[in-house]
C-alpha atoms as a PDB file:
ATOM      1  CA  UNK A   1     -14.157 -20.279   1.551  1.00  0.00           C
ATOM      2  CA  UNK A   2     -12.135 -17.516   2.931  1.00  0.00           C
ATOM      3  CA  UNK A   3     -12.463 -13.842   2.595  1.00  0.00           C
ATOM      4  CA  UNK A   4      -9.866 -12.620   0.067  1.00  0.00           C
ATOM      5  CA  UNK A   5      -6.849 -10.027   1.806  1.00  0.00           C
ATOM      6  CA  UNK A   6      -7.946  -6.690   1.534  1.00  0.00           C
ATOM      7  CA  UNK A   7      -5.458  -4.041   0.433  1.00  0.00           C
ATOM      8  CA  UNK A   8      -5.561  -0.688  -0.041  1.00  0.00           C
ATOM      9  CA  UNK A   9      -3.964   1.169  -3.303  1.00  0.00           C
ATOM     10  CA  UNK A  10      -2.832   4.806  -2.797  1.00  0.00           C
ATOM     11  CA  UNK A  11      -1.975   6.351  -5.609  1.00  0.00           C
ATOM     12  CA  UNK A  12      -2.533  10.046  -7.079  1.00  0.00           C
ATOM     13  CA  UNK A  13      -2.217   8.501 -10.739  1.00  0.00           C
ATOM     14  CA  UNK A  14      -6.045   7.227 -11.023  1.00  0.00           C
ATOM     15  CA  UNK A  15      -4.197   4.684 -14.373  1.00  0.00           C
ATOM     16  CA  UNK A  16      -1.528   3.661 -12.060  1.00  0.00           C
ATOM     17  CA  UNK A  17      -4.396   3.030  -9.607  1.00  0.00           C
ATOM     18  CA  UNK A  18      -6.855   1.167 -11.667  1.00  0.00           C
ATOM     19  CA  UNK A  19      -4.361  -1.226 -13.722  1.00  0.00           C
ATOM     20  CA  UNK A  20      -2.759  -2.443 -10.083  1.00  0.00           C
ATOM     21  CA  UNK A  21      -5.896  -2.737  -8.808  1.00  0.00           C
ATOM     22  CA  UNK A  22      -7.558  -4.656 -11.517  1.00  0.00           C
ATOM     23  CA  UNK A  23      -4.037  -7.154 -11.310  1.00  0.00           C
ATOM     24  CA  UNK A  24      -4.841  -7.754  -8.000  1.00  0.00           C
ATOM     25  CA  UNK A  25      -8.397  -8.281  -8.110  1.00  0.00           C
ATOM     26  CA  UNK A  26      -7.114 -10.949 -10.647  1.00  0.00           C
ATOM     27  CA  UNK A  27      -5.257 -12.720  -8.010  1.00  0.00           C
ATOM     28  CA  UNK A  28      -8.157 -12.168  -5.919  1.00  0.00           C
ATOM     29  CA  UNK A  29      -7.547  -9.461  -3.831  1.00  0.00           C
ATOM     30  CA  UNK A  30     -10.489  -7.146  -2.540  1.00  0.00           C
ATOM     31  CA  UNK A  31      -9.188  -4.317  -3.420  1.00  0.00           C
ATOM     32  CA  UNK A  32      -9.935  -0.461  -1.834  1.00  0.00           C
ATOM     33  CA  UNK A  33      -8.560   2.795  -3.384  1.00  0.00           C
ATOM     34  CA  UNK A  34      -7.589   6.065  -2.576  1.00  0.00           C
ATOM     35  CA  UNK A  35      -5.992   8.227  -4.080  1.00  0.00           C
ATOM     36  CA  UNK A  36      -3.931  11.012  -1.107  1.00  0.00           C
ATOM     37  CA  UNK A  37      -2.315  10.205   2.297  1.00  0.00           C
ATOM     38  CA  UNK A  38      -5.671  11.620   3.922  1.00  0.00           C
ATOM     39  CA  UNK A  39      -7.907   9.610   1.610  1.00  0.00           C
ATOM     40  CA  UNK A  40      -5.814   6.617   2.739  1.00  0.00           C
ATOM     41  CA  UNK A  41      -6.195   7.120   6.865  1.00  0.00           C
ATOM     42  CA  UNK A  42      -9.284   7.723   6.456  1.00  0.00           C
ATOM     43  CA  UNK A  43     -10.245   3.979   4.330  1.00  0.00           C
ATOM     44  CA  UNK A  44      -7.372   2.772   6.067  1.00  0.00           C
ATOM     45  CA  UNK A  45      -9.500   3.648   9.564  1.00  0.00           C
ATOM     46  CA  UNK A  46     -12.365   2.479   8.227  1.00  0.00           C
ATOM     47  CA  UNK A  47     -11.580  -0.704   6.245  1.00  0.00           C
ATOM     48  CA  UNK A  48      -8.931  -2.111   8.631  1.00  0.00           C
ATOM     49  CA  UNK A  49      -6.729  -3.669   5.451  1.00  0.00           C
ATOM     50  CA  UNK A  50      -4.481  -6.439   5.569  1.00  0.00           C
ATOM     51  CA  UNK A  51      -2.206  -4.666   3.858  1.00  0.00           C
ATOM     52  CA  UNK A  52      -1.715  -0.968   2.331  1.00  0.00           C
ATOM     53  CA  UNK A  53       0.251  -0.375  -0.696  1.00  0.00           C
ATOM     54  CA  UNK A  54       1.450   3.681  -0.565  1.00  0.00           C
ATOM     55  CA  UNK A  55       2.568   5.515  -3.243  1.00  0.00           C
ATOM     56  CA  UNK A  56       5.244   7.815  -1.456  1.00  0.00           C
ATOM     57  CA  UNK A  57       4.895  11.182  -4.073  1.00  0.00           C
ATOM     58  CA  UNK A  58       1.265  12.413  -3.059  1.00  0.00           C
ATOM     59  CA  UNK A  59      -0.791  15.459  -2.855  1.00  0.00           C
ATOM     60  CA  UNK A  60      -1.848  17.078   0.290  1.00  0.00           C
ATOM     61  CA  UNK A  61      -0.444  14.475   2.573  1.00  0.00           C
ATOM     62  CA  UNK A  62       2.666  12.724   1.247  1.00  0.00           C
ATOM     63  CA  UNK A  63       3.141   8.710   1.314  1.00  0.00           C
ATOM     64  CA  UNK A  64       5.696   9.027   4.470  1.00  0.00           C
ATOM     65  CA  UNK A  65       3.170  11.337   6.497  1.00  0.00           C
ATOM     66  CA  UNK A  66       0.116   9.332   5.982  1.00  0.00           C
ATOM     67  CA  UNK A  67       2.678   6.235   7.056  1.00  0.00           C
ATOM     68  CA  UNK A  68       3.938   8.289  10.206  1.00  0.00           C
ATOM     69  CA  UNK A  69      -0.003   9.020  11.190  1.00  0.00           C
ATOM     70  CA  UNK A  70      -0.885   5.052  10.386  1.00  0.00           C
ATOM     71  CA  UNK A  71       1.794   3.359  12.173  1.00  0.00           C
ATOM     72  CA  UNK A  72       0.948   6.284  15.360  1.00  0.00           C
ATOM     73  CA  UNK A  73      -3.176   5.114  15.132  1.00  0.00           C
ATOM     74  CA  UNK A  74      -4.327   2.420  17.431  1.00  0.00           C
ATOM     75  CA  UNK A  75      -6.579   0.703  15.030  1.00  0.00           C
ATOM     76  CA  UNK A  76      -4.065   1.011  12.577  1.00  0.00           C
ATOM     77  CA  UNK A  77      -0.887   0.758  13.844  1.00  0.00           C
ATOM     78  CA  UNK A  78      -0.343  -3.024  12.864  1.00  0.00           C
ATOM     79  CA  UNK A  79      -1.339  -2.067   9.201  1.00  0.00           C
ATOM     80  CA  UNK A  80       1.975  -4.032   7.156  1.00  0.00           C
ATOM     81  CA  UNK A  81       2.510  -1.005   4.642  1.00  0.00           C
ATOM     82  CA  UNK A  82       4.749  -1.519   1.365  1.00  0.00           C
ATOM     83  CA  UNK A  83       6.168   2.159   0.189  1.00  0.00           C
ATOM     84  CA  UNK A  84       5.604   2.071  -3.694  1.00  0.00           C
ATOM     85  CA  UNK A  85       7.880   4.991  -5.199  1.00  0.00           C
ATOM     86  CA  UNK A  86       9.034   5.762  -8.952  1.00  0.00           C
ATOM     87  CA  UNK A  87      11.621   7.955  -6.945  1.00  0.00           C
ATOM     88  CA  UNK A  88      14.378   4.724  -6.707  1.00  0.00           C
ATOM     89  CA  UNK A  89      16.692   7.689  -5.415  1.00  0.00           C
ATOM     90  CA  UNK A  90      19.396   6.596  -2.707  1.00  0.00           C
ATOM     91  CA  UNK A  91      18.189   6.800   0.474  1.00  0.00           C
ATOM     92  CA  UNK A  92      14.360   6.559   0.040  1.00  0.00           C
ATOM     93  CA  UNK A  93      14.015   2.504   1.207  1.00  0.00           C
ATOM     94  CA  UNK A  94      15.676   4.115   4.345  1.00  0.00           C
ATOM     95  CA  UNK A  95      13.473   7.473   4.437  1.00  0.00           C
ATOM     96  CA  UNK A  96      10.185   4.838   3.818  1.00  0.00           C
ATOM     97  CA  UNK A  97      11.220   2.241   6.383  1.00  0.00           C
ATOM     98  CA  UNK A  98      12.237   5.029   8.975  1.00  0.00           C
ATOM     99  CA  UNK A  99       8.059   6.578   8.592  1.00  0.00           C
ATOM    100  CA  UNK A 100       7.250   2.823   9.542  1.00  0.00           C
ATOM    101  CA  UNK A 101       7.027   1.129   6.126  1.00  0.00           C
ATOM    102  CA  UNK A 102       7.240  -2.257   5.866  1.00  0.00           C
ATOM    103  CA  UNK A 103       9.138  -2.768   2.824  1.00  0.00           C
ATOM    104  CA  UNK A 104       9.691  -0.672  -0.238  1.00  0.00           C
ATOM    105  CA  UNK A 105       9.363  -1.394  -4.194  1.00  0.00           C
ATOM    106  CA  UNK A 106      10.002   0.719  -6.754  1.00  0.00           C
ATOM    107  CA  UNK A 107       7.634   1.937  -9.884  1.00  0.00           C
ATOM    108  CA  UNK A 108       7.038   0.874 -12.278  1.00  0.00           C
ATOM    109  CA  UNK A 109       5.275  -2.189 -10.326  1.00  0.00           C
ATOM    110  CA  UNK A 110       6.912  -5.728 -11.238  1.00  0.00           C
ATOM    111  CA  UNK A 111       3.661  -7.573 -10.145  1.00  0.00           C
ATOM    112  CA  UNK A 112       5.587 -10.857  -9.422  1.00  0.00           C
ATOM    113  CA  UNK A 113       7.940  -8.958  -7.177  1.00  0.00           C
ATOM    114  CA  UNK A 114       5.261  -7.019  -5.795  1.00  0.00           C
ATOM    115  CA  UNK A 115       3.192 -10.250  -5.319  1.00  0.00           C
ATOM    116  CA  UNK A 116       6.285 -11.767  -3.105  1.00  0.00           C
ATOM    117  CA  UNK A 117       6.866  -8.966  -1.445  1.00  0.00           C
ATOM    118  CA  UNK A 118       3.219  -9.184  -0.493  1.00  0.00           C
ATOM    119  CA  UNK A 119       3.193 -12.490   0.650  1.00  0.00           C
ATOM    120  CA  UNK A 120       5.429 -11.973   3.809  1.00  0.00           C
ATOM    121  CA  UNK A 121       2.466  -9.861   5.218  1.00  0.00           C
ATOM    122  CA  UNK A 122      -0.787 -11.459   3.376  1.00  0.00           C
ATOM    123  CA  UNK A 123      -1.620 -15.107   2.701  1.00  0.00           C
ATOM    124  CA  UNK A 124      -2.401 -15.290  -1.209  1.00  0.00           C
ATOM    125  CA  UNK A 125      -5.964 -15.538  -1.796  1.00  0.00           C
ATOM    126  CA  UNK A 126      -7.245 -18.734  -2.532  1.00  0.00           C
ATOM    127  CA  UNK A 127      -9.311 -19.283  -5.523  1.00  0.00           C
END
């Protein structure tokens, strides 16, 4: 059997956090949180993900800084990254995919979008 993907889940909003992260532990996912753009370097560093899902609006370090520092990191620059924003305002799948995202979805989370989305970076787990 395979090891699941591992993904990472920033978010500041711990409910956000924990209901996307229980969804994808569903799917089987192995699942990491944290919960600022320093938070998420530093797991990011230390977990080397397949895959990093970034909420954009964060404290201390925002989504598109902690992106900027990710895609700059050795160990991390090859890190697919998927902005996550409730902020669908025109211009931000531009402003995330100029800090080095690699796609963009908007908030709330569709899961099956989300789940496609994911796919071009991550094999689906198999059961």
């Amino acid at each position: 059997m395979s090891t699941p993907p591992k993904v990472i889940v920033v978010d500041d909003n711990l409910l956000s956090a924990d209901m996307l992260s229980r969804r994808l532990r569903r799917k089987g996912y192995e699942v990491l949180t944290a919960s600022d753009g320093d938070e998420a370097i530093e797991v990011a560093e230390r977990e080397i993900p397949d895959l990093i899902l970034m909420d954009m609006s964060l404290p201390r370090k925002d989504g598109w800084t902690a992106t900027r520092i990710l895609k700059q990191g050795a160990r991390t620059k090859g890190i697919p990254v998927i902005a996550l924003t409730a902020h669908a305002m025109s211009g931000d799948r531009e402003k995330a995919l100029e800090a080095g995202c690699d796609d963009y979805d908007t908030k709330p989370v569709d899961l099956r979008r989300l789940l496609t989305k994911m796919s071009r970076f991550v094999p689906e787990p198999t059961p």
